[in-house]
Protein backbone atom coordinates (compact mmCIF):
# COMPACT_ATOMS: atom_id res chain seq x y z
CA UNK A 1 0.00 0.00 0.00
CA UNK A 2 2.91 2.30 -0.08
CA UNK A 3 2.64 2.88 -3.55
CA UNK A 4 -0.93 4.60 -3.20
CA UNK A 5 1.05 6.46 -0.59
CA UNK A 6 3.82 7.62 -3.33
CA UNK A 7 1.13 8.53 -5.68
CA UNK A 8 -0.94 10.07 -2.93
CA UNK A 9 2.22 12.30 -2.93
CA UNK A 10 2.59 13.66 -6.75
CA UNK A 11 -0.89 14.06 -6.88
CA UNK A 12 -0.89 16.32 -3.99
CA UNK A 13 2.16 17.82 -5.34
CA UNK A 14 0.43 18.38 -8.60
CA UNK A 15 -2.61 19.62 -6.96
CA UNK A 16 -0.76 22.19 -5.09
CA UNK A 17 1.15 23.60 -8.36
CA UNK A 18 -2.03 23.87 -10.26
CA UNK A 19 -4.01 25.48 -7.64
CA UNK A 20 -1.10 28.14 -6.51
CA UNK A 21 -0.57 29.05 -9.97
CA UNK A 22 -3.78 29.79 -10.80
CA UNK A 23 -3.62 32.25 -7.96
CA UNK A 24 -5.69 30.71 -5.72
CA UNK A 25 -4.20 31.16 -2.34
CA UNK A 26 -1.76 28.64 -0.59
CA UNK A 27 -2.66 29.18 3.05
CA UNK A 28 -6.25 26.76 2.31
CA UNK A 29 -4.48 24.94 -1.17
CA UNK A 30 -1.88 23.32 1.53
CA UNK A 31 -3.89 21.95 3.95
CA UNK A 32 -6.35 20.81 1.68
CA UNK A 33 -3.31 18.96 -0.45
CA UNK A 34 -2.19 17.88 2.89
CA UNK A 35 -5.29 16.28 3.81
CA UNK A 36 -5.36 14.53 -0.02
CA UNK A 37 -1.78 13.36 1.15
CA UNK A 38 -3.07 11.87 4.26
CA UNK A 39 -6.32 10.42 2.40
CA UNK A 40 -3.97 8.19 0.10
CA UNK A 41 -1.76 7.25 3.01
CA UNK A 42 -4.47 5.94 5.04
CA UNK A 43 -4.20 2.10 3.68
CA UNK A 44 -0.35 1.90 4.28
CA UNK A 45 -1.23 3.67 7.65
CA UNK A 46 -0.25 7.01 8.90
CA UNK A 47 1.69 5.54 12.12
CA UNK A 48 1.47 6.96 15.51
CA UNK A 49 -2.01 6.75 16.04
CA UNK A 50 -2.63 9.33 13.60
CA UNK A 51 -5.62 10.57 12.05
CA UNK A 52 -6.95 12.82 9.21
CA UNK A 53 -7.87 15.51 11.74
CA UNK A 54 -4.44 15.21 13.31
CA UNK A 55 -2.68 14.90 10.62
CA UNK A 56 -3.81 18.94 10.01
CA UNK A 57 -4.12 20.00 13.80
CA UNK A 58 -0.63 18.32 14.66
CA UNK A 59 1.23 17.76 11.82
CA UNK A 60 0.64 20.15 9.63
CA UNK A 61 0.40 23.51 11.85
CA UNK A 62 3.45 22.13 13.68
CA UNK A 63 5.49 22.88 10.75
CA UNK A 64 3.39 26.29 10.35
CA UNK A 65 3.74 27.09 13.77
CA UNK A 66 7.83 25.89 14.12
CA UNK A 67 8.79 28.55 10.58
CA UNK A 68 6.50 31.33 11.74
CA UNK A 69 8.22 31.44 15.10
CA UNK A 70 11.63 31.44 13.53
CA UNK A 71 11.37 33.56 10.82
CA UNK A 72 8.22 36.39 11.63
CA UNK A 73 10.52 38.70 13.05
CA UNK A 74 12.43 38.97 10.21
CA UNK A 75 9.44 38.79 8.20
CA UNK A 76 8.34 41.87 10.06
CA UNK A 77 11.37 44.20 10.51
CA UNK A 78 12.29 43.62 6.43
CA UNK A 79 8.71 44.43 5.68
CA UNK A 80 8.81 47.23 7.81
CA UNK A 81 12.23 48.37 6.40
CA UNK A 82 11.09 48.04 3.00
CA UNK A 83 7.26 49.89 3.40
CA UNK A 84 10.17 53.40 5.00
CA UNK A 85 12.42 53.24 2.20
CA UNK A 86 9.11 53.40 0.21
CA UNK A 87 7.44 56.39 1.96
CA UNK A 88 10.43 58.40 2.77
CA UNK A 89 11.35 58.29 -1.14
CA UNK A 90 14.83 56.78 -0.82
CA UNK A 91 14.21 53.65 -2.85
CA UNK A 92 12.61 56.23 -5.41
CA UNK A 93 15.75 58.72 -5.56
CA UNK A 94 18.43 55.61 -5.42
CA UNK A 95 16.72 54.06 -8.27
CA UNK A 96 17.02 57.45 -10.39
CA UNK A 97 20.33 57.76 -9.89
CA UNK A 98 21.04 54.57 -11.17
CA UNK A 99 19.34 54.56 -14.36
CA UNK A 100 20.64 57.82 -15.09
CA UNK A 101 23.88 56.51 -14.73
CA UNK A 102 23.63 52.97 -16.14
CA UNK A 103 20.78 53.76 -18.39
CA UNK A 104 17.21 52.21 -18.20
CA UNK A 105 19.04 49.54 -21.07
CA UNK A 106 20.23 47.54 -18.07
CA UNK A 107 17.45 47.74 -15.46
CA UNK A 108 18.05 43.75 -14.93
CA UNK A 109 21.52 44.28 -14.49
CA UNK A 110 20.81 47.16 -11.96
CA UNK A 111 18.39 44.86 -9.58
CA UNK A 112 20.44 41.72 -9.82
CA UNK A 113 23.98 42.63 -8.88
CA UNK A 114 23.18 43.97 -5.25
CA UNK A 115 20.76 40.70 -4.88
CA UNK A 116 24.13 38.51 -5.46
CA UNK A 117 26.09 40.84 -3.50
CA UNK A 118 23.67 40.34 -0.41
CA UNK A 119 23.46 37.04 -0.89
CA UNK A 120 26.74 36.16 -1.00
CA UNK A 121 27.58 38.65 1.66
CA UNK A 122 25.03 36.68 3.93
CA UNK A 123 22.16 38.53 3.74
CA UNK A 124 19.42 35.88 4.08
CA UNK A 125 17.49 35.66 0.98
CA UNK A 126 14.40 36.78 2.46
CA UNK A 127 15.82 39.88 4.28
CA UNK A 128 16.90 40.21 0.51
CA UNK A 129 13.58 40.16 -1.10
CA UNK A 130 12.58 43.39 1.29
CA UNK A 131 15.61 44.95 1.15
CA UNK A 132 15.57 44.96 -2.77
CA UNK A 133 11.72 45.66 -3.91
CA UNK A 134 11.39 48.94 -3.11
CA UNK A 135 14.66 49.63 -4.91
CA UNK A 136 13.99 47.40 -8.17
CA UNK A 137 10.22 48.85 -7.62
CA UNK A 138 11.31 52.25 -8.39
CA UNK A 139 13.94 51.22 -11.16
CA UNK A 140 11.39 49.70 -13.05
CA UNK A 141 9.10 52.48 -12.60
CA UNK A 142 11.83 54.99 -13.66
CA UNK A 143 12.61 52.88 -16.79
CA UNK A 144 9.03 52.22 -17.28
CA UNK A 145 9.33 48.63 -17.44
CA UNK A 146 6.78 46.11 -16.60
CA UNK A 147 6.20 45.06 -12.79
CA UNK A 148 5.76 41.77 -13.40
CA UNK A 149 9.50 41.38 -14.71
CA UNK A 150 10.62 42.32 -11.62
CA UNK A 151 9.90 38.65 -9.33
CA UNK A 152 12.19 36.69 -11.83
CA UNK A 153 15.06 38.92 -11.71
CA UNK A 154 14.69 39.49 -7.56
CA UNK A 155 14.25 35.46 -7.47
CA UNK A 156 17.13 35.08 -9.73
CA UNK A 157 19.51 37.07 -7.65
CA UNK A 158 18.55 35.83 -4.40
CA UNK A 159 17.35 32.16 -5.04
CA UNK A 160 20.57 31.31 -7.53
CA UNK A 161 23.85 30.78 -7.86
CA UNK A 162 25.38 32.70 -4.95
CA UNK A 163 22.81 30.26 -2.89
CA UNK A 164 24.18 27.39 -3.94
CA UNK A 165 26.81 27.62 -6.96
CA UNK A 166 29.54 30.26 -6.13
CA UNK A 167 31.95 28.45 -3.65
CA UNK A 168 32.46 30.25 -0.03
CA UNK A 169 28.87 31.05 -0.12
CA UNK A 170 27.59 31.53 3.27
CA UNK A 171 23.84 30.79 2.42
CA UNK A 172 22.56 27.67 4.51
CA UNK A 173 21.89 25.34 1.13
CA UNK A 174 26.00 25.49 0.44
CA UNK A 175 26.33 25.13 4.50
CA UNK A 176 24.29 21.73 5.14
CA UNK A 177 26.67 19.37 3.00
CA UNK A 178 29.29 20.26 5.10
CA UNK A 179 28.29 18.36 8.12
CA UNK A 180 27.66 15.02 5.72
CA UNK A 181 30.62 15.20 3.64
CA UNK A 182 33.29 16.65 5.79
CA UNK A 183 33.93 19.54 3.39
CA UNK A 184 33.91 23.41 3.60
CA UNK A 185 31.85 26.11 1.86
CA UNK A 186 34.72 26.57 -0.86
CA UNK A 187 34.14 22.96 -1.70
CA UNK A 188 34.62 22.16 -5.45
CA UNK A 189 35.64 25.41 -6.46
CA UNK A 190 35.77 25.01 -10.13
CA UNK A 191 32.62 23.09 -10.66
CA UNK A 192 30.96 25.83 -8.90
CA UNK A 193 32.29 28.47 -10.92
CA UNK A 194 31.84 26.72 -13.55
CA UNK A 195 27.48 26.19 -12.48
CA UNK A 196 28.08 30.08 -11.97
CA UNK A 197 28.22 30.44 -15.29
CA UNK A 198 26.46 28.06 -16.59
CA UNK A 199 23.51 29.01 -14.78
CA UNK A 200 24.31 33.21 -14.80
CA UNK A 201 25.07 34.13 -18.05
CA UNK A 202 22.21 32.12 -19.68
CA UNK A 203 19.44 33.49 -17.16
CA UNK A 204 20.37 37.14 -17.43
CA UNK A 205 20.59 37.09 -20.81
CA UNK A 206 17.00 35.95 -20.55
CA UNK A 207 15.48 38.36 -18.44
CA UNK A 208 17.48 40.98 -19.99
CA UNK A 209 15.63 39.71 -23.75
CA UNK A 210 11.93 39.74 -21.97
CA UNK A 211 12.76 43.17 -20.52
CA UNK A 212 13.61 43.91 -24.60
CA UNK A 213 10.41 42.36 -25.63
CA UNK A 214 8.43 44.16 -23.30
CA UNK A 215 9.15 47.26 -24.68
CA UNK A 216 9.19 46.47 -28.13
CA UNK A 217 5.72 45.70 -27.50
CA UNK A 218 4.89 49.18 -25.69
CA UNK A 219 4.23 47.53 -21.93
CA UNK A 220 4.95 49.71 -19.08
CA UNK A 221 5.22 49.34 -15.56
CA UNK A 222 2.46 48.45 -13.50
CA UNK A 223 1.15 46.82 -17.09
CA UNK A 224 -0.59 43.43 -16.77
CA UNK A 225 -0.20 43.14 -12.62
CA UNK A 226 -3.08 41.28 -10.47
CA UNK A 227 -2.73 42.50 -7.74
CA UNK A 228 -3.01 46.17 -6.66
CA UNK A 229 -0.70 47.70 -4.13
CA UNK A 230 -1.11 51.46 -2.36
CA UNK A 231 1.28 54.12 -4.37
CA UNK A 232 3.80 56.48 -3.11
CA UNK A 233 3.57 59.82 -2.54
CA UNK A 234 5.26 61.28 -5.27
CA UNK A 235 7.40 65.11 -4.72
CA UNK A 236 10.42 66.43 -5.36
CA UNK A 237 13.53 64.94 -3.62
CA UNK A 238 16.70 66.77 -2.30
CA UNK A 239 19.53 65.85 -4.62
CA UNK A 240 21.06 64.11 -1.79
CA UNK A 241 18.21 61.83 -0.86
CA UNK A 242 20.14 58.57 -3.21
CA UNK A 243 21.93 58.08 -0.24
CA UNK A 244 19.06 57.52 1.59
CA UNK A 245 18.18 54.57 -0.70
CA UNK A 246 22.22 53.57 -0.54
CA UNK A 247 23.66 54.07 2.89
CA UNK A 248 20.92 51.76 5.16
CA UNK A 249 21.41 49.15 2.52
CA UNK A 250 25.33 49.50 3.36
CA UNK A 251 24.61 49.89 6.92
CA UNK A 252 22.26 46.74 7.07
CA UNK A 253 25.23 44.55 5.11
CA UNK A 254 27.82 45.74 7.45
CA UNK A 255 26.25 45.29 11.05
CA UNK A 256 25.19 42.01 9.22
CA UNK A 257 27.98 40.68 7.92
CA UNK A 258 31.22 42.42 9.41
CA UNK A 259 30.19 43.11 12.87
CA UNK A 260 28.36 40.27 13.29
CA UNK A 261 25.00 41.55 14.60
CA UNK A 262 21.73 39.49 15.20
CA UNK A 263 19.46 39.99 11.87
CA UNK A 264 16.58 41.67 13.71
CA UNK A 265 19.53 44.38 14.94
CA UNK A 266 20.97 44.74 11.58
CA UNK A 267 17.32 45.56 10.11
CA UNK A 268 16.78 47.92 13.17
CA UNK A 269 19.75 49.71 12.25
CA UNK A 270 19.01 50.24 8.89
CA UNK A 271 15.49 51.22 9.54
CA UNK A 272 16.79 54.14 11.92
CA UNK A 273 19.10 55.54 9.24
CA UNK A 274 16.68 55.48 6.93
CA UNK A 275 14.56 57.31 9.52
CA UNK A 276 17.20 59.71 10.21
CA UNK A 277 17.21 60.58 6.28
CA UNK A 278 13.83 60.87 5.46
CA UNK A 279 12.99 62.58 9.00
CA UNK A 280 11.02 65.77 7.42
CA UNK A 281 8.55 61.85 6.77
CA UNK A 282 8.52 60.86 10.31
CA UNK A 283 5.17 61.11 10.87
CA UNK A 284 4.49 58.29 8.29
CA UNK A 285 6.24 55.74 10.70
CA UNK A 286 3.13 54.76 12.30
CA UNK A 287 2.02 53.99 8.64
CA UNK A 288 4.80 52.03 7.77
CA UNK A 289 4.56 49.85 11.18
CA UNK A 290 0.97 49.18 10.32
CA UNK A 291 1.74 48.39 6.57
CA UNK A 292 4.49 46.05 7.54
CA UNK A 293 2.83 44.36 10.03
CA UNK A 294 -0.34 43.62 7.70
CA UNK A 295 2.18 42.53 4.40
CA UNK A 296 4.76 40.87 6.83
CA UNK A 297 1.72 38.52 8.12
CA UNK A 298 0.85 37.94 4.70
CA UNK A 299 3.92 36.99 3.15
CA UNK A 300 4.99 35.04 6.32
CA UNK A 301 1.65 32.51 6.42
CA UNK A 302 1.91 31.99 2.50
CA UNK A 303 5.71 30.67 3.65
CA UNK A 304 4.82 28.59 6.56
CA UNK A 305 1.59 26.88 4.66
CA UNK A 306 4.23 25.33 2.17
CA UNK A 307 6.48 23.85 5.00
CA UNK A 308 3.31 22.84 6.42
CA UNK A 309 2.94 20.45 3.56
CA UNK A 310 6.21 19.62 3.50
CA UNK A 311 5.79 18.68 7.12
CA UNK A 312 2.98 16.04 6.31
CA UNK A 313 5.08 14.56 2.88
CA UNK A 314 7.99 13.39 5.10
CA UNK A 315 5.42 11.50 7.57
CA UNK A 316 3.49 9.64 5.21
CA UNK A 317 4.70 6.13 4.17
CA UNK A 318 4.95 6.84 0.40
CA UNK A 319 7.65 9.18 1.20
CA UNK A 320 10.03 6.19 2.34
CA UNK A 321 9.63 4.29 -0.69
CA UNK A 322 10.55 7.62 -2.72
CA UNK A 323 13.96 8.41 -1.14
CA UNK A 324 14.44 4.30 -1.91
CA UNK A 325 13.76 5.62 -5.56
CA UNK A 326 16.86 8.13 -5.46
CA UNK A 327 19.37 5.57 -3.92
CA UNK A 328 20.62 5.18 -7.55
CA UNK A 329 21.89 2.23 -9.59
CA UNK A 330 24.90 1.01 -11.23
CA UNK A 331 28.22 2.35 -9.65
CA UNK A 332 30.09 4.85 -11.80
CA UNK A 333 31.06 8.16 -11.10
CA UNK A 334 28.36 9.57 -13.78
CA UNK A 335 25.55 7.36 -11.79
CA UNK A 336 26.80 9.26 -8.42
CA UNK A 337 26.33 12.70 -9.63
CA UNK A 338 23.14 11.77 -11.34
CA UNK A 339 21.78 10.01 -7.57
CA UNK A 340 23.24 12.95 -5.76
CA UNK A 341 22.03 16.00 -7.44
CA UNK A 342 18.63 14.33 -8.32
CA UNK A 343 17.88 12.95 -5.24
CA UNK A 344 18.32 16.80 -3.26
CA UNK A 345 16.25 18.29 -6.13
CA UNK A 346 13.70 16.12 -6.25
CA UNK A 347 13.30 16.24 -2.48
CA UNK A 348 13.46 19.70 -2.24
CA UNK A 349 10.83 20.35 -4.95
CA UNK A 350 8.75 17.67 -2.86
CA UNK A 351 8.78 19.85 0.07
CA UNK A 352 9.23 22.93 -1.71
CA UNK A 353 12.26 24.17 0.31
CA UNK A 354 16.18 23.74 -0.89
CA UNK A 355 17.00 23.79 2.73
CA UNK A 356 14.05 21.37 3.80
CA UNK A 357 14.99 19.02 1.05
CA UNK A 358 18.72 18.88 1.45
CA UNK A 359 19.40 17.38 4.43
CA UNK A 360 16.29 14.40 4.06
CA UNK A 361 18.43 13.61 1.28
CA UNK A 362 22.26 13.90 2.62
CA UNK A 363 20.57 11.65 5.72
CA UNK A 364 19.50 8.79 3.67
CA UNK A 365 22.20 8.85 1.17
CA UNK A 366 25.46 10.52 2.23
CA UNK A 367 27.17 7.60 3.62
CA UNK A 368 26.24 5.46 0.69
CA UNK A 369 27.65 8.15 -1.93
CA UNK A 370 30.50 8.26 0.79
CA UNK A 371 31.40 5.05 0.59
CA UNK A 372 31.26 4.74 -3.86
CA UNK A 373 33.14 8.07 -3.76
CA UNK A 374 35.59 6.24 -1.92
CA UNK A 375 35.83 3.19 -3.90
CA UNK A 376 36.06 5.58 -7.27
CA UNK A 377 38.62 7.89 -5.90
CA UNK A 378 36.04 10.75 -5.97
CA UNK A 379 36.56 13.84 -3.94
CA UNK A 380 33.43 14.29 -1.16
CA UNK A 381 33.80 17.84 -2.42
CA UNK A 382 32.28 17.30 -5.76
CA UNK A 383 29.28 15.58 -4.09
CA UNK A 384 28.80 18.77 -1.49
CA UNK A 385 28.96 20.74 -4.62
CA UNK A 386 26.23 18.57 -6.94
CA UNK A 387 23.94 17.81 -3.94
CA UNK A 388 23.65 21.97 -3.20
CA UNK A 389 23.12 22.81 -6.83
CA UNK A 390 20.79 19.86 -7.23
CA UNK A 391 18.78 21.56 -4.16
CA UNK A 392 19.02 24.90 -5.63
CA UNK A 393 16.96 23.74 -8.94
CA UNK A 394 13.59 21.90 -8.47
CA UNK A 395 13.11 23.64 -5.20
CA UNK A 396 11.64 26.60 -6.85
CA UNK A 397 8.70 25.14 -8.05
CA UNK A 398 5.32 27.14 -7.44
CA UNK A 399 5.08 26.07 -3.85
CA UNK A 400 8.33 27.16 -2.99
CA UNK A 401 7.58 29.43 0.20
CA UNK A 402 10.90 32.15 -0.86
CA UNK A 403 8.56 32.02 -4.00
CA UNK A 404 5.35 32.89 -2.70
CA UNK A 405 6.73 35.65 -0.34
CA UNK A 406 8.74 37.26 -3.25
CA UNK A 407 5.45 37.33 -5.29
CA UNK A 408 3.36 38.73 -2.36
CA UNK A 409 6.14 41.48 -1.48
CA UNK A 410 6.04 42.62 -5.20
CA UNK A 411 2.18 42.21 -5.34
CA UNK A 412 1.96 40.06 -8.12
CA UNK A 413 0.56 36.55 -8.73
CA UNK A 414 1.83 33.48 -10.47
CA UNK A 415 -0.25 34.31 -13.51
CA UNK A 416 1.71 37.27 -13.69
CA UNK A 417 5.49 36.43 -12.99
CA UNK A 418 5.99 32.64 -12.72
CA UNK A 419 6.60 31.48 -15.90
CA UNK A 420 9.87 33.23 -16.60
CA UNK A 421 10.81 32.75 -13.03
CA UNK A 422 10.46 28.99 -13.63
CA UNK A 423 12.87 29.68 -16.77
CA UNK A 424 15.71 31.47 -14.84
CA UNK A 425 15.29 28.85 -11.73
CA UNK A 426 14.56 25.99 -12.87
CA UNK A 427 14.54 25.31 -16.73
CA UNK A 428 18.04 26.64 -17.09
CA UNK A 429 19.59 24.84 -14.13
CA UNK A 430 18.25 22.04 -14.46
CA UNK A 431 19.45 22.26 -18.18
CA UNK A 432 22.89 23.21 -16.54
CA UNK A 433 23.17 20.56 -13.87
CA UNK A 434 22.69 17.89 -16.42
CA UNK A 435 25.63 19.13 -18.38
CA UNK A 436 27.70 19.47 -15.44
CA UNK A 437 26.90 15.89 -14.82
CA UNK A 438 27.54 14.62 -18.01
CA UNK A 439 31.10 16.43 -18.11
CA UNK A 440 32.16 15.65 -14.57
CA UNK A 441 31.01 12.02 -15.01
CA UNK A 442 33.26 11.55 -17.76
CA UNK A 443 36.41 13.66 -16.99
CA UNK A 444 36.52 12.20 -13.29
């Protein structure tokens, strides 16, 4: 009866992805996948005494409950950060200055380097997604380019390769190998790089084309865009104001990143310089508090609905016999790659997280790829390096909670943005990692 239980699994999987992208939203679509989940399971038995009710009252808002207590604060304080650099016009006069001086030709270009410079500095990718809207919010509107370009290019930057690819990345996804293979974050340096590229060139060529097309075609911002989001005040700025936009961002990486501070401190910090520039705006604090606190709540519960599910896959029986599906075949160094990139992807797109789906693969397979990459002369650093990019591929799949908040912070739906974020973050690494498997296979 397992086997119901497996396909009890895709279906609910499947379920989930067509409801979410048709914009229905995900904080009923889980639960109600999650029950179909439990529904299938029932003949191979849910274990524990469990039930269809608990399955939902223990299960699943145990894993809603467990990511909204670790993550709302930050959820909050980014939010909050974000809705100031808004209403005090610093995102707004930052964003002028740089398309005047890079030219509203490379608007992609001018949203996705500081995403891969957070990233990689730290930043986690959520802090990233606050941090960055307002900013890539007014460069768009500047350069009058459509709104709903801007989720694939903010996803690219934070979700890609300086999560996963660029070695000596500090993100979490490059950190969890470490503690199954013995290696460090600089692990496999050249394959890395080499994913970089792979992966970087290709997908900002990409957005940088649609941005092209969308003005060939006459689109301009706020064009074709669900959902509907309050406006900013719009007045004249003092020509210094840019640094408004530029110095809490600095501020935010530094207390972050150099001096070590808590998250929550470093977000504090920046929201008081931002405070201290757009001051003559103080009075729109209370505002920006409530604002936060409402979109914050939002973005947060459409997160924590999606580990929810993924809470309930990896109970059910069905998801035993699919790990036992990734263990992999015949013994060659090309079969090793395949089994450990496929088996993190496909485990992360199962529960919708790169860092959920990681380690439930390392667990069941790392001393088994241990022990071939031992008897093939294989370096454990190539398998850190092909199990994070593997995790940094399928993951992104319309469930993907860092997916869901990144469309609710930029107030658009799936309808509007998906498909060309499932081109940048999944298509094209996915196209990538099985060329980097191919190669490595045969050169090692």
């Amino acid at each position: 009866m397992e086997i119901l239980s497996l396909i009890g699994i895709f279906v609910g999987i499947i379920l989930m992805i067509l409801l979410t992208y048709k914009g229905y939203s995900i904080i009923w679509v889980a639960p109600l996948c999650a029950f179909v989940l439990a529904v299938f399971a029932l003949g191979a038995g849910l274990g524990d005494g469990r039930t269809l009710l608990s399955v939902y009252t223990v299960d699943y808002m145990r894993g809603v409950g467990e990511y909204f207590i670790s993550w709302f604060p930050v959820f909050f304080f980014g939010a909050v950060y974000g809705t100031i650099m808004n209403k005090t016009g610093a995102a707004g006069a930052l964003a002028d200055v740089i398309v005047r001086k890079i030219g509203a030709r490379f608007v992609v270009l001018a949203v996705l380097l500081p995403c891969l410079v957070l990233t990689y500095g730290g930043v986690s990718l959520f802090v990233v997604v606050f941090i960055m809207y307002p900013i890539g919010r007014a460069i768009y509107r500047a350069a009058d380019v459509p709104k709903a370009l801007l989720p694939p290019v903010i996803a690219f930057g934070s979700l890609g390769i300086t999560m996963t690819c660029v070695p000596g990345t500090p993100q979490i996804q490059n950190l969890i190998p470490m503690e199954y293979f013995g290696t460090t974050a600089m692990a496999a340096p050249l394959l890395g790089i080499t994913a970089s590229l792979l992966i970087g060139i290709p997908g900002y060529l990409y957005l940088d084309w649609r941005v092209r097309k969308a003005k060939q075609k006459g689109l301009g911002f706020s064009e074709e865009i669900t959902v509907k989001e309050a406006g900013v005040e719009e007045e004249k700025q003092p020509s210094w104001m840019w640094l408004g936009g530029l110095v809490p961002l600095v501020v935010v990486f530094i207390t972050l990143n150099v001096l070590k501070w808590n998250v929550i401190l470093a977000l504090l910090a920046g929201i008081f310089v931002c405070c201290l520039f757009g001051w003559r705006k103080i009075k729109t604090l209370p505002d920006a508090l409530t604002e936060g606190a409402k979109s914050s709540v939002t973005a947060i519960m459409n997160s924590a609905s999606a580990v929810g599910f993924g809470s309930v896959i990896r109970i059910v029986p069905g998801f035993v016999l699919l790990t036992g599906l990734l263990a992999g075949g015949s013994v060659s160094a090309f079969s090793l790659f395949l089994s450990d990139s496929l088996s993190s992807a496909i485990l992360a797109g199962a529960t919708g997280s790169a860092s959920g789906g990681l380690p439930i693969a390392l667990t069941t397979f790392s001393d088994q790829y241990l022990e071939i990459a031992a008897q093939l002369g294989i370096s454990p650093e190539l398998l850190h390096r092909f199990a994070a990019i593997g995790a940094g591929s399928l993951d992104k799949l319309p469930h993907n909670g860092a997916v869901i908040t990144i469309l609710a912070v930029c107030g658009c739906t799936h309808k509007d943005s998906y498909r060309d974020i499932f081109v940048v973050s999944i298509l094209i690494p996915m196209a990538a990692l099985m060329i980097l498997v191919s190669v490595w296979g045969l050169l090692v």
